[in-house]
PDB file of N, CA and C in Angstrom:
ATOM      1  N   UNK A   1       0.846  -1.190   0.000  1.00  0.00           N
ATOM      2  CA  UNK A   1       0.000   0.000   0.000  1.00  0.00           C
ATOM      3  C   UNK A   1       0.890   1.251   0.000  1.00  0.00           C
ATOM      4  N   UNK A   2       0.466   2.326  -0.967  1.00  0.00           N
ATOM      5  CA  UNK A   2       1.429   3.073  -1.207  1.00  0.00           C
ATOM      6  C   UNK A   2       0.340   4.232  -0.522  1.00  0.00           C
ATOM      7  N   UNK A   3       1.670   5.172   0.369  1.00  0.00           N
ATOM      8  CA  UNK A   3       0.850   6.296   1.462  1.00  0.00           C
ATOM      9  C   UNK A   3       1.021   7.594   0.692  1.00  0.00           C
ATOM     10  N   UNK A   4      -0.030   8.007  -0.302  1.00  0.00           N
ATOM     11  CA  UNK A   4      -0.072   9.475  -0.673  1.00  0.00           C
ATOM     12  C   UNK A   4      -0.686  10.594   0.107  1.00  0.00           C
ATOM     13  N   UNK A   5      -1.738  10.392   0.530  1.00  0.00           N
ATOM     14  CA  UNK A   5      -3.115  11.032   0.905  1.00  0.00           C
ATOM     15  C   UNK A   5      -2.984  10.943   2.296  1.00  0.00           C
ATOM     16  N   UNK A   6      -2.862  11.725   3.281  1.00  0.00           N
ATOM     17  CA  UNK A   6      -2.964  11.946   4.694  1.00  0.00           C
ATOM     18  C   UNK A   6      -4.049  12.615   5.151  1.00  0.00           C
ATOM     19  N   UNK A   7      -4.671  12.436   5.722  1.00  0.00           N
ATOM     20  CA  UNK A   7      -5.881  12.657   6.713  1.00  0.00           C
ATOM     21  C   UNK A   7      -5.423  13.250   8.278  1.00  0.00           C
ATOM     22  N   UNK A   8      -5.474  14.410   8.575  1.00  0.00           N
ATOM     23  CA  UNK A   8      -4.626  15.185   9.682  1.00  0.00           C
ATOM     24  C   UNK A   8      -5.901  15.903  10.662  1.00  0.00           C
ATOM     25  N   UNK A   9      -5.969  15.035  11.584  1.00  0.00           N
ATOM     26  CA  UNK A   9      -6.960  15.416  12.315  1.00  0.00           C
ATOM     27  C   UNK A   9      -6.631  16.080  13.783  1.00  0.00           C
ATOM     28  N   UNK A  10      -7.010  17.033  13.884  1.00  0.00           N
ATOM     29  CA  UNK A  10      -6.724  17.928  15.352  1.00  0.00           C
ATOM     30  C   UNK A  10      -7.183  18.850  15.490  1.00  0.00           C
ATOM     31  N   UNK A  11      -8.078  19.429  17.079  1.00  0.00           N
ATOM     32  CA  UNK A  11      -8.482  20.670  16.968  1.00  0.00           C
ATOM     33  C   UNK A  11      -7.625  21.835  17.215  1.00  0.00           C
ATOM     34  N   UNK A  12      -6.670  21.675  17.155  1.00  0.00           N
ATOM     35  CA  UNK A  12      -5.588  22.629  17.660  1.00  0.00           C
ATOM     36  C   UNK A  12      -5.183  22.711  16.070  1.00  0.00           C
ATOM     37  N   UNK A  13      -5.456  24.243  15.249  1.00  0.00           N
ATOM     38  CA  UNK A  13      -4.885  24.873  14.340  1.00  0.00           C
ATOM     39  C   UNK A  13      -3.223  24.784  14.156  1.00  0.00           C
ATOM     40  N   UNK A  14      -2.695  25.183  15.468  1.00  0.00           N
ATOM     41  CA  UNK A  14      -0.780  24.747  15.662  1.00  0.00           C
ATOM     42  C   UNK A  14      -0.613  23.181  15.093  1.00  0.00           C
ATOM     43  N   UNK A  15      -1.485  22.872  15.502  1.00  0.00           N
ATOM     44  CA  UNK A  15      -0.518  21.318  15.516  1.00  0.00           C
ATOM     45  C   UNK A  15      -1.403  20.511  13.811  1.00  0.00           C
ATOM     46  N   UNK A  16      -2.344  21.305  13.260  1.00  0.00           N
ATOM     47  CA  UNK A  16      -2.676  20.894  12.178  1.00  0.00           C
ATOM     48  C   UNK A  16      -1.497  21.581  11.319  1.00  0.00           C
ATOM     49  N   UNK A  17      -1.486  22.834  11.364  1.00  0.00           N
ATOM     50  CA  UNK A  17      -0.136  23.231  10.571  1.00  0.00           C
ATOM     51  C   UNK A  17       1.039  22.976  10.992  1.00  0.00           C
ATOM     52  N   UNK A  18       1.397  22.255  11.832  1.00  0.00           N
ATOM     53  CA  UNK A  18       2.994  21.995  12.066  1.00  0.00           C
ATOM     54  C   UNK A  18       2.725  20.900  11.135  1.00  0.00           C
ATOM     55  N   UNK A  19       1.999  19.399  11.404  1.00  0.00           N
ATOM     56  CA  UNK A  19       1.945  17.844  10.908  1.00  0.00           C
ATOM     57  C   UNK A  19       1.952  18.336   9.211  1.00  0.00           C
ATOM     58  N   UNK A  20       0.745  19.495   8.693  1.00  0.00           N
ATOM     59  CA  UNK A  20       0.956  19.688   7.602  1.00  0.00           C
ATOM     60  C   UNK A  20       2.265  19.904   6.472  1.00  0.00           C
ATOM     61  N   UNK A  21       3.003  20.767   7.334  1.00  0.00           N
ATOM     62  CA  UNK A  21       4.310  21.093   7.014  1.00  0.00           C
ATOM     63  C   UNK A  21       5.142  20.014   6.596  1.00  0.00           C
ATOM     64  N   UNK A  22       5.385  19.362   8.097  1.00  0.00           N
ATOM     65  CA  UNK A  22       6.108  18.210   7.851  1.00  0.00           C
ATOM     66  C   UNK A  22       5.830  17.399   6.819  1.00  0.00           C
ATOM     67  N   UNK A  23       4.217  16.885   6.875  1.00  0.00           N
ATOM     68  CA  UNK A  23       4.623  16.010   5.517  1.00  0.00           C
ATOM     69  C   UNK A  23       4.131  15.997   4.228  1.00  0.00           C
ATOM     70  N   UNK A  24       3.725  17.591   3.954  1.00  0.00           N
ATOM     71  CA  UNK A  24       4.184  18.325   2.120  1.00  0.00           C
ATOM     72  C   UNK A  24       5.488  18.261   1.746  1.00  0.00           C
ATOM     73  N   UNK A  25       6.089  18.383   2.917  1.00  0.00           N
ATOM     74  CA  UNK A  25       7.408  19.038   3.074  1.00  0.00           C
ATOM     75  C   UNK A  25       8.291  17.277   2.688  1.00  0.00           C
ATOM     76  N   UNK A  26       7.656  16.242   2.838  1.00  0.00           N
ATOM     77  CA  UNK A  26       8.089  15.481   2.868  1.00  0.00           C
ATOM     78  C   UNK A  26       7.368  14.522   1.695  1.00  0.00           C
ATOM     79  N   UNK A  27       6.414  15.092   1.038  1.00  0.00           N
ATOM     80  CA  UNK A  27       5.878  14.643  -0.707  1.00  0.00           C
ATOM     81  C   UNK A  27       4.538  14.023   0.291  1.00  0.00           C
ATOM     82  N   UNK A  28       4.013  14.189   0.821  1.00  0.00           N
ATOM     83  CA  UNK A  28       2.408  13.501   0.627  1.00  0.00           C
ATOM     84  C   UNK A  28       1.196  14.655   0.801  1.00  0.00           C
ATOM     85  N   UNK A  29       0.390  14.318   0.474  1.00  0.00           N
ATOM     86  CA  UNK A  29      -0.945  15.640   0.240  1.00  0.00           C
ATOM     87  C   UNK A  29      -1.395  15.165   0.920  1.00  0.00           C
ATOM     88  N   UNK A  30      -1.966  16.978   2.016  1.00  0.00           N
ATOM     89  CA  UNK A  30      -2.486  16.587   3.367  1.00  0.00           C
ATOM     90  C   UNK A  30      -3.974  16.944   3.458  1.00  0.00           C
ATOM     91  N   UNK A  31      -4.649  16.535   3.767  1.00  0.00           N
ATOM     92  CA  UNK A  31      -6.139  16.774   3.900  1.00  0.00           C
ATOM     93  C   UNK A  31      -6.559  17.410   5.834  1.00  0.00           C
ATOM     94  N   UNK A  32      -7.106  18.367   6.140  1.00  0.00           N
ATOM     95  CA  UNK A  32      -7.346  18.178   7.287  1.00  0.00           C
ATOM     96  C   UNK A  32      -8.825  18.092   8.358  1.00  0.00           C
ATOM     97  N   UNK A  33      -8.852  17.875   9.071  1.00  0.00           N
ATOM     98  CA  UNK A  33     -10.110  18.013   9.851  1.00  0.00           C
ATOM     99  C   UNK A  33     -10.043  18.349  11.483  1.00  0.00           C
ATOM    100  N   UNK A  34     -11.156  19.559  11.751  1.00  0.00           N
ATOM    101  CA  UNK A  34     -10.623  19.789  13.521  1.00  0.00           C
ATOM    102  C   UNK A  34     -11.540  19.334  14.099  1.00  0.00           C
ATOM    103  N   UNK A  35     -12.464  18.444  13.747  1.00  0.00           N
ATOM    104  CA  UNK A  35     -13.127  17.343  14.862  1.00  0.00           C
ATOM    105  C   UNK A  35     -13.300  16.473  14.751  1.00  0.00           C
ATOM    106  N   UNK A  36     -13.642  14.700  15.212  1.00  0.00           N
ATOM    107  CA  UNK A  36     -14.184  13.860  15.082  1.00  0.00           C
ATOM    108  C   UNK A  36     -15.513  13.454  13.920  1.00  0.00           C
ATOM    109  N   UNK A  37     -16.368  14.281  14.200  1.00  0.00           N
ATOM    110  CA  UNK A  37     -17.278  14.122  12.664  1.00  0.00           C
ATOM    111  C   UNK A  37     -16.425  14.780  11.715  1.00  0.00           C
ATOM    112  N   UNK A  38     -15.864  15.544  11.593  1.00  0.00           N
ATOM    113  CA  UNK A  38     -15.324  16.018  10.506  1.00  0.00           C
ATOM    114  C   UNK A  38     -14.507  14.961  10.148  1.00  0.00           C
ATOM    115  N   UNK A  39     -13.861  14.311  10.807  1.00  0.00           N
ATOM    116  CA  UNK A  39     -12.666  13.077  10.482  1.00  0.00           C
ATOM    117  C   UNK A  39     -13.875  12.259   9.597  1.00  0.00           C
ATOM    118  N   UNK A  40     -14.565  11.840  10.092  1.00  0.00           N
ATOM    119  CA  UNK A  40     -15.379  10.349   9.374  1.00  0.00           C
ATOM    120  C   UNK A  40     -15.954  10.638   7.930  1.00  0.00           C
ATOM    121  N   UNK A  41     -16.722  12.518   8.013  1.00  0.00           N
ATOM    122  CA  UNK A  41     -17.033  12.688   7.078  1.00  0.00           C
ATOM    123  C   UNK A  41     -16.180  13.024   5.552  1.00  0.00           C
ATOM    124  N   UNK A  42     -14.853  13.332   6.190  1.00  0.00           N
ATOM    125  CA  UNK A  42     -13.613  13.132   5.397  1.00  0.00           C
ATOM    126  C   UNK A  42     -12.957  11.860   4.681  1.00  0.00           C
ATOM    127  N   UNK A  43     -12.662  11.389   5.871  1.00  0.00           N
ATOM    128  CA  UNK A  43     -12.593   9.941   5.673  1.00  0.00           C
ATOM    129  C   UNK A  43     -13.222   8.745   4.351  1.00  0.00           C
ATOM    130  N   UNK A  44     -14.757   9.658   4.377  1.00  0.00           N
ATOM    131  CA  UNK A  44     -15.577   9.429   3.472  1.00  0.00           C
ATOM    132  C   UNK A  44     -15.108   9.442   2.209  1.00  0.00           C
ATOM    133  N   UNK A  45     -15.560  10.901   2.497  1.00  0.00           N
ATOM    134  CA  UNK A  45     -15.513  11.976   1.455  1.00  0.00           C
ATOM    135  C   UNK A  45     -13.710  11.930   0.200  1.00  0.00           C
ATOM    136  N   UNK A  46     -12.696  12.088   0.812  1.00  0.00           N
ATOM    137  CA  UNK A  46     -11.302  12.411   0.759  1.00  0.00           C
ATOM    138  C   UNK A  46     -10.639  11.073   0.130  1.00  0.00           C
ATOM    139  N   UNK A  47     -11.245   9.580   0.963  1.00  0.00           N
ATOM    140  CA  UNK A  47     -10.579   8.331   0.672  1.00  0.00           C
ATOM    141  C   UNK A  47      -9.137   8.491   1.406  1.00  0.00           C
ATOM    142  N   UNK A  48      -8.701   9.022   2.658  1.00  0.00           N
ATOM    143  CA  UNK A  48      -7.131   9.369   2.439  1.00  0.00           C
ATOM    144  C   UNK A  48      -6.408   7.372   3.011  1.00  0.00           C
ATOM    145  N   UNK A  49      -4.849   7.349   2.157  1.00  0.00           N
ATOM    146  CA  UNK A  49      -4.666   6.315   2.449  1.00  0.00           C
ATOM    147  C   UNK A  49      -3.913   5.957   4.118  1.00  0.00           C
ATOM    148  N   UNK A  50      -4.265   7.186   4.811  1.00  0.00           N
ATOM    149  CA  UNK A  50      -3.739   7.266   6.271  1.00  0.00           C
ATOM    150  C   UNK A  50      -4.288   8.680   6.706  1.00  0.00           C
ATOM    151  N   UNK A  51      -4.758   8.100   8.310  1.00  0.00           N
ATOM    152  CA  UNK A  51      -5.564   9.256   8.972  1.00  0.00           C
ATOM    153  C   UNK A  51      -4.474   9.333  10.404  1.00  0.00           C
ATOM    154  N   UNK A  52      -3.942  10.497  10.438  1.00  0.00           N
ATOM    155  CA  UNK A  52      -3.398  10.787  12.139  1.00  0.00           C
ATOM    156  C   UNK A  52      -4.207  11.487  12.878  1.00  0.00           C
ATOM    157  N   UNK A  53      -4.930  10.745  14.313  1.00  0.00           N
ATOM    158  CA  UNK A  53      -6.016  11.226  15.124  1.00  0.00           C
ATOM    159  C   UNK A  53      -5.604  11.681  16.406  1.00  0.00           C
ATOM    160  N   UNK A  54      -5.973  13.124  15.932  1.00  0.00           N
ATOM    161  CA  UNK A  54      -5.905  13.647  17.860  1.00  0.00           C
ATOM    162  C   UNK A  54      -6.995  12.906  18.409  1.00  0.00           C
ATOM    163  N   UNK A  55      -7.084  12.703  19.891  1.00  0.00           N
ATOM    164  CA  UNK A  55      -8.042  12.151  21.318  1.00  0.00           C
ATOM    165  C   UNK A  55      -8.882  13.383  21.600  1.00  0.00           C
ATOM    166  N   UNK A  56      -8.004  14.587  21.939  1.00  0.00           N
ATOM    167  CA  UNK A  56      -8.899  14.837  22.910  1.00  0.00           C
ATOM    168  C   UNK A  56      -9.422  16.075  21.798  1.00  0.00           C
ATOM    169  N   UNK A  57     -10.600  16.335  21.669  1.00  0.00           N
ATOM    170  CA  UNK A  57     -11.099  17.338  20.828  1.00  0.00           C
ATOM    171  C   UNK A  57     -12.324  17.154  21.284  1.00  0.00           C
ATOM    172  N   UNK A  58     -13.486  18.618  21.253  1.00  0.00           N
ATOM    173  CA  UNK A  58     -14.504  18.855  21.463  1.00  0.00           C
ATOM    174  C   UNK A  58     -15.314  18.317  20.725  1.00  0.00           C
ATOM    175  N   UNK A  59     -16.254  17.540  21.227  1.00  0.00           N
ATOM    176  CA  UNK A  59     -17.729  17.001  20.823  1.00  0.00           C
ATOM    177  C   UNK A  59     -17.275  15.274  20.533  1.00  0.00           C
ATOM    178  N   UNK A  60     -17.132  14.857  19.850  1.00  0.00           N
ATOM    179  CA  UNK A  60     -16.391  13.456  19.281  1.00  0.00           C
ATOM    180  C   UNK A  60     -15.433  13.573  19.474  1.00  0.00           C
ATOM    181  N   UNK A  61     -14.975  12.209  20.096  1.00  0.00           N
ATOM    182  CA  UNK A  61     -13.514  12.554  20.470  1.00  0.00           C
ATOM    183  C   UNK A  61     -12.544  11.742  19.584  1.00  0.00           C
ATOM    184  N   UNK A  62     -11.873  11.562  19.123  1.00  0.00           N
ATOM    185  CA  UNK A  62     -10.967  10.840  18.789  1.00  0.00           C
ATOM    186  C   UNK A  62     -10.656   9.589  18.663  1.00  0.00           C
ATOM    187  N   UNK A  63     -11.277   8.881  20.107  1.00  0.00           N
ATOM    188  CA  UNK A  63     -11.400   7.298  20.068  1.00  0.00           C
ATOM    189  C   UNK A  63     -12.664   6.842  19.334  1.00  0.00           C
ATOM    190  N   UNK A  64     -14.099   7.976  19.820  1.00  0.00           N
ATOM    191  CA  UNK A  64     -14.931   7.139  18.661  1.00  0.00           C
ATOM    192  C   UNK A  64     -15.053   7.523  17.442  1.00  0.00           C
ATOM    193  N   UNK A  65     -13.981   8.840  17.201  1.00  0.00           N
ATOM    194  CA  UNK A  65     -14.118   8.884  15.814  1.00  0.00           C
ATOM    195  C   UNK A  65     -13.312   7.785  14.926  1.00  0.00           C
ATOM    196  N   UNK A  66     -12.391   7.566  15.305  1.00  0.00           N
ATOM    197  CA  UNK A  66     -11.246   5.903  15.477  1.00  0.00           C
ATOM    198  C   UNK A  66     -12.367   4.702  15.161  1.00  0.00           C
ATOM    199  N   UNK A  67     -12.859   4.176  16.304  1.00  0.00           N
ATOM    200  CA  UNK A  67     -14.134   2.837  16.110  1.00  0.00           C
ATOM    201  C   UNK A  67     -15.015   3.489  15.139  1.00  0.00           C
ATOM    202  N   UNK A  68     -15.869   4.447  14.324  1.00  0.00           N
ATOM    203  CA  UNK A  68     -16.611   4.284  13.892  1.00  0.00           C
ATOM    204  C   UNK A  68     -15.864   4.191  12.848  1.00  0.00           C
ATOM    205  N   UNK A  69     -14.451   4.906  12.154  1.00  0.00           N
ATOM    206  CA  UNK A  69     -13.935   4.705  10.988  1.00  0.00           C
ATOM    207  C   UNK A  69     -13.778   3.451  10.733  1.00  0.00           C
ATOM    208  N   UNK A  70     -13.173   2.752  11.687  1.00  0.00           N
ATOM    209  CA  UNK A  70     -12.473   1.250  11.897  1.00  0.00           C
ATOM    210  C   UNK A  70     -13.794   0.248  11.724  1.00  0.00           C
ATOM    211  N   UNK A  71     -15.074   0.663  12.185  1.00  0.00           N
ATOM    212  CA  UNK A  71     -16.109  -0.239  12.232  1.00  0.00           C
ATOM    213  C   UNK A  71     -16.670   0.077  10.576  1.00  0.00           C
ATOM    214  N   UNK A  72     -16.300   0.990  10.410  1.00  0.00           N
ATOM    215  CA  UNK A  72     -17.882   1.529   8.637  1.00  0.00           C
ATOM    216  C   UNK A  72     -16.898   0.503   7.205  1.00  0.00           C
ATOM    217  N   UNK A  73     -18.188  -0.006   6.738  1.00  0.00           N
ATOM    218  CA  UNK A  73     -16.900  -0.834   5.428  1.00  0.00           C
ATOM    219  C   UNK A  73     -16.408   0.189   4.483  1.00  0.00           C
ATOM    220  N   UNK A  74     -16.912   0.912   4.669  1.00  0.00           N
ATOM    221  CA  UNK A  74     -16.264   2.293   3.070  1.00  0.00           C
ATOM    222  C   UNK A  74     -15.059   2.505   3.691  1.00  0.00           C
ATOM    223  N   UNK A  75     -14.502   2.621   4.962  1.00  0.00           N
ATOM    224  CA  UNK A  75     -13.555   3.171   5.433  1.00  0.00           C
ATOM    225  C   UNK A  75     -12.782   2.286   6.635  1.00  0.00           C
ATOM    226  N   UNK A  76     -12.715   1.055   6.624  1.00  0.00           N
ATOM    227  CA  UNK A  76     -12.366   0.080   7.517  1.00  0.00           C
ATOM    228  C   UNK A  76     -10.637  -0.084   7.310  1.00  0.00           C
ATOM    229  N   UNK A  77     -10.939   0.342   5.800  1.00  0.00           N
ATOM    230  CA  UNK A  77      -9.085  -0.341   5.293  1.00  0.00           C
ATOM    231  C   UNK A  77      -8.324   0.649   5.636  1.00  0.00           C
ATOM    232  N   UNK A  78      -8.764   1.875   5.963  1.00  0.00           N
ATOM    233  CA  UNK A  78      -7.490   3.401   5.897  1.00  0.00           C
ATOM    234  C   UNK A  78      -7.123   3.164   7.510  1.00  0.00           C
ATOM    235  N   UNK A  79      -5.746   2.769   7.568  1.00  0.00           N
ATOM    236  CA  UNK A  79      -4.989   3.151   8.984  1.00  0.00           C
ATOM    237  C   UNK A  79      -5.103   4.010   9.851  1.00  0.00           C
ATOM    238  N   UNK A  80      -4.468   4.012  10.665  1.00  0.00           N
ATOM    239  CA  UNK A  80      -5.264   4.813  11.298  1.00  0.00           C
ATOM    240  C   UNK A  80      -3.905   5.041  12.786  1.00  0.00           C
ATOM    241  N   UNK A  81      -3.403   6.214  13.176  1.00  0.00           N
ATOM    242  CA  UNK A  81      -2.173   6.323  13.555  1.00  0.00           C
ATOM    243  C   UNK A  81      -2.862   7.581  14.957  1.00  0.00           C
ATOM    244  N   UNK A  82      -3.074   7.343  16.055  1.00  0.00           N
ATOM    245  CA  UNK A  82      -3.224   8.181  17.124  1.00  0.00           C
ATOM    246  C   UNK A  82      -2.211   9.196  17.092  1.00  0.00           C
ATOM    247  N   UNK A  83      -1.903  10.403  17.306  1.00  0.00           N
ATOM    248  CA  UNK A  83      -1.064  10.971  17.832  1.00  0.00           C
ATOM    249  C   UNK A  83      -1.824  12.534  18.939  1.00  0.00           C
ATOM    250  N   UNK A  84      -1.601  11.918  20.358  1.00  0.00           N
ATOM    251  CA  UNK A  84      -2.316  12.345  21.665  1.00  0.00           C
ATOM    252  C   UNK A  84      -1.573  12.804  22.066  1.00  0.00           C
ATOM    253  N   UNK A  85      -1.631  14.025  23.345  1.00  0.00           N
ATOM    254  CA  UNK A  85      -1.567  13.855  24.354  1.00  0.00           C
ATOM    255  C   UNK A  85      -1.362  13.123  25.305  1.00  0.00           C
ATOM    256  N   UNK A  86      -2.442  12.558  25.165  1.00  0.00           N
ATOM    257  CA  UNK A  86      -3.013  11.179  26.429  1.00  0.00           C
ATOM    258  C   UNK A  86      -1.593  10.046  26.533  1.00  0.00           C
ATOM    259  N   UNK A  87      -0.967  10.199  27.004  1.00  0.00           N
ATOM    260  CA  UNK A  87       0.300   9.051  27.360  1.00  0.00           C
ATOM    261  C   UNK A  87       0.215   8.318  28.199  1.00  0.00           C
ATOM    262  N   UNK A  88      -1.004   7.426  29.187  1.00  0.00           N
ATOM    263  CA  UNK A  88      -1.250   6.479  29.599  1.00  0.00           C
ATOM    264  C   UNK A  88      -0.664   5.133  29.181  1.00  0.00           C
ATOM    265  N   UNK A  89      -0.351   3.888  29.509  1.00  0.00           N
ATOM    266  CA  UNK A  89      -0.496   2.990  29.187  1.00  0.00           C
ATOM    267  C   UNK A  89      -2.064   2.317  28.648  1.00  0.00           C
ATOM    268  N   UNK A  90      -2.910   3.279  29.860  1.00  0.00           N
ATOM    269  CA  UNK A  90      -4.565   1.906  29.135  1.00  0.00           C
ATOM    270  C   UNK A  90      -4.689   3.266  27.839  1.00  0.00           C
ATOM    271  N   UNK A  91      -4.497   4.233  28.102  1.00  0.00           N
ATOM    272  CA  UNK A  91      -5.184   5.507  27.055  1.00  0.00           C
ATOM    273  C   UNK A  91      -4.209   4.303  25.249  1.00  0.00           C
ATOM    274  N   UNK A  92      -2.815   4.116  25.534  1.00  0.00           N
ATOM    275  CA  UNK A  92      -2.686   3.609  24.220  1.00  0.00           C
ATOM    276  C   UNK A  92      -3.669   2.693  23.780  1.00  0.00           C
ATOM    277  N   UNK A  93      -3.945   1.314  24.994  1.00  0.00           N
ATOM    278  CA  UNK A  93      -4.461   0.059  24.796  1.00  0.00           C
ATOM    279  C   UNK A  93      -6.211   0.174  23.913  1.00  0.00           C
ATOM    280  N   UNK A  94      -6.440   1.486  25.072  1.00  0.00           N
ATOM    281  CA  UNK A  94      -8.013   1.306  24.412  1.00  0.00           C
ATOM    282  C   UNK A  94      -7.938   2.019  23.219  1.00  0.00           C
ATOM    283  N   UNK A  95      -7.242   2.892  22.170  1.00  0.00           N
ATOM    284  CA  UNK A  95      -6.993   3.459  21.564  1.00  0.00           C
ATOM    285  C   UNK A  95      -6.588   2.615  20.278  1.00  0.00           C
ATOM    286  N   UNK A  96      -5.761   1.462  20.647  1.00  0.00           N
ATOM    287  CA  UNK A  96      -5.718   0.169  19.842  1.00  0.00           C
ATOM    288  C   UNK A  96      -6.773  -0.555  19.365  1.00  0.00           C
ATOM    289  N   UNK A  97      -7.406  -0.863  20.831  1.00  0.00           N
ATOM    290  CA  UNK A  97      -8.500  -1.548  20.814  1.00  0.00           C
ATOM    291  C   UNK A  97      -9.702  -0.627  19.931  1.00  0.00           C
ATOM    292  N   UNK A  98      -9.885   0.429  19.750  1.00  0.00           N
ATOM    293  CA  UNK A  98     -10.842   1.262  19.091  1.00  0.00           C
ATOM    294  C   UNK A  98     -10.263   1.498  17.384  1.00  0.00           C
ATOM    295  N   UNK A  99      -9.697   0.563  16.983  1.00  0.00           N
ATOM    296  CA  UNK A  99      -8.938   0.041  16.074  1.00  0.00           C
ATOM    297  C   UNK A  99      -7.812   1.009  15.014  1.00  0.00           C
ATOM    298  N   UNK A 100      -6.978   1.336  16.258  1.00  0.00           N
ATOM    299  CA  UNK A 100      -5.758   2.281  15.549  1.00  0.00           C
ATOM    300  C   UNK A 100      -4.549   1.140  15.354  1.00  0.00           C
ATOM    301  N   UNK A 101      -3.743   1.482  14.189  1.00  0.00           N
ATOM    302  CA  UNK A 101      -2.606   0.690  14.072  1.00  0.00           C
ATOM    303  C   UNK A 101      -1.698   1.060  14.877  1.00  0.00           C
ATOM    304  N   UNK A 102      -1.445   2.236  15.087  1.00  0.00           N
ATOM    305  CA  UNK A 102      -0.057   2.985  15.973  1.00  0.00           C
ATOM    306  C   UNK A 102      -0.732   3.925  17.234  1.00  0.00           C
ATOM    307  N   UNK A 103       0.163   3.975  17.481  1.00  0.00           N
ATOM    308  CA  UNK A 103      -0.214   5.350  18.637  1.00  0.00           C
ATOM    309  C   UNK A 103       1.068   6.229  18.841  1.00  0.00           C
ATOM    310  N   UNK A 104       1.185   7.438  19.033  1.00  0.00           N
ATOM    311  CA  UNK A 104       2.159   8.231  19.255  1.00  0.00           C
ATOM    312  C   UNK A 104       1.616   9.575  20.370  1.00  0.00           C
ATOM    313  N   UNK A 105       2.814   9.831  21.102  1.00  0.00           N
ATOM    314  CA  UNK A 105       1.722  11.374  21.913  1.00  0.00           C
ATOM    315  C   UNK A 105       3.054  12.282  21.385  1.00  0.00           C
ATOM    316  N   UNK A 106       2.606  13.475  22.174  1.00  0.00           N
ATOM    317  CA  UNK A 106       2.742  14.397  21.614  1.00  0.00           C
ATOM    318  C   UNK A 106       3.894  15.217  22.621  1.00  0.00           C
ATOM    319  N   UNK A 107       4.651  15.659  22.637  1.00  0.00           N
ATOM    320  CA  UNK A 107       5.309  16.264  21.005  1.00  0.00           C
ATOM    321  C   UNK A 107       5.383  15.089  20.017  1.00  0.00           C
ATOM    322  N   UNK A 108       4.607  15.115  19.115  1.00  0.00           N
ATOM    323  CA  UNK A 108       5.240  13.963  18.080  1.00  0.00           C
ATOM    324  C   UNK A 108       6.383  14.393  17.532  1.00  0.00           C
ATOM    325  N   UNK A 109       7.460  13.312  17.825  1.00  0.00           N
ATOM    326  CA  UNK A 109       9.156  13.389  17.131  1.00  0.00           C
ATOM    327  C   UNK A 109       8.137  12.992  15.679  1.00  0.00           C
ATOM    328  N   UNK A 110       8.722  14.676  14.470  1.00  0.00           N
ATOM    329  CA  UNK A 110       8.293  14.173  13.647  1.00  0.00           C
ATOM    330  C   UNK A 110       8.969  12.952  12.577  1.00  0.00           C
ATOM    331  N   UNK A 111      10.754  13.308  12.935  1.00  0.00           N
ATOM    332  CA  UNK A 111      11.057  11.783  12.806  1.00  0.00           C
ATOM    333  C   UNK A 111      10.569  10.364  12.409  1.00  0.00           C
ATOM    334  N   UNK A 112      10.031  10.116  13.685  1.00  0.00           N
ATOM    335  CA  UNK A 112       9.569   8.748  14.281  1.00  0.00           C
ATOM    336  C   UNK A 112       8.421   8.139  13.249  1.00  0.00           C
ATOM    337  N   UNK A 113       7.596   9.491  13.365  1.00  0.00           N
ATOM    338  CA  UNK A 113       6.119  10.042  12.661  1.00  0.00           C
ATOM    339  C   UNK A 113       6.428   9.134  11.184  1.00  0.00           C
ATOM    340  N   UNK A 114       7.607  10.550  10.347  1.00  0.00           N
ATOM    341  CA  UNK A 114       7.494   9.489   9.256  1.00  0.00           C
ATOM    342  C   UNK A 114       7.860   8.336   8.982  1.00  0.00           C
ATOM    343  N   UNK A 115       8.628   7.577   9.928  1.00  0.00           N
ATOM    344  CA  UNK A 115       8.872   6.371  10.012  1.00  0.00           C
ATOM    345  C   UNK A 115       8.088   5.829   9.892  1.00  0.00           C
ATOM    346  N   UNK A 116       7.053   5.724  10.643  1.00  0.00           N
ATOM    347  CA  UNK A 116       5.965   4.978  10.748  1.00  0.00           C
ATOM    348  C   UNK A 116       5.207   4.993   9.466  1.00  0.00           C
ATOM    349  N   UNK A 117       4.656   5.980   9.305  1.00  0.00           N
ATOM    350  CA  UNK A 117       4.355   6.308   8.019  1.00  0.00           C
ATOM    351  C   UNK A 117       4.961   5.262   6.887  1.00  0.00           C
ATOM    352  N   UNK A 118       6.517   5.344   6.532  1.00  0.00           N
ATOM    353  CA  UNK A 118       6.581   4.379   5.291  1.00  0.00           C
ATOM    354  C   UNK A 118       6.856   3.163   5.845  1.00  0.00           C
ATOM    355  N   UNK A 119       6.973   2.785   7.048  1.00  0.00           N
ATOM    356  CA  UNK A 119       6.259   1.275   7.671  1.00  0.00           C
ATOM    357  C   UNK A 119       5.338   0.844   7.013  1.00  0.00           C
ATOM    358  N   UNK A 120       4.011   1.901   7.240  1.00  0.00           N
ATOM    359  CA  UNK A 120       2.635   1.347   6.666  1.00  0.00           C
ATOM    360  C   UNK A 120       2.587   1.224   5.215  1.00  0.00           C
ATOM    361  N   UNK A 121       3.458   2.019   4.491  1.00  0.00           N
ATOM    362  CA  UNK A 121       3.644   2.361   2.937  1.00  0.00           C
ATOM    363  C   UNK A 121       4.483   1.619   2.285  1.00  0.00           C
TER     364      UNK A 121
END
């Protein structure tokens, strides 16, 4: 699976334009969204071949915007990469369990980030 299309979800404007930066800056086209419905209806809408999900955001949060992507068949196959805050041990687990491939918090080393990235790619 080849990773063009990024899906950049966060309600924090800073941290949608930092992730953006990084990875134009690094050849993939970024799509974004600052809430949870906005993620799914993107998701939809966009097809991206990888979504990075903030947690904590107003109204939908992050984990069920996560399970409903992970649960809907139009959108079951696009990955799906946490990058939180939330640095718990259970905050990763249930975050997995709400069917993310990765998890990362935040500061995300953007480094690491694209690593992962052509992992999945």
């Amino acid at each position: 699976m080849t990773i063009n299309k990024i899906l950049v979800v966060d309600d924090s404007p800073t941290e949608r334009y930092s992730m953006q930066e990084v990875l134009t800056r690094n050849g993939y086209q970024v799509v974004t969204a600052e809430s949870g419905e906005d993620a799914i209806a993107k998701s939809k809408s966009e097809r991206p071949d990888l979504i990075l999900m903030d947690v904590v955001m107003p109204g939908m949060n992050g984990y069920q915007a996560t399970r409903t992507i992970a649960r809907d068949a139009t959108t079951c196959s696009i990955p799906i990469i946490m990058c939180t805050s939330k640095s718990q041990e259970t905050d990763k687990i249930w975050g997995m369990r709400q069917g993310a491939l990765d998890y990362l918090t935040k500061p995300v080393d953007h480094q690491a980030l694209l690593e992962r990235i052509r992992a999945i790619g």
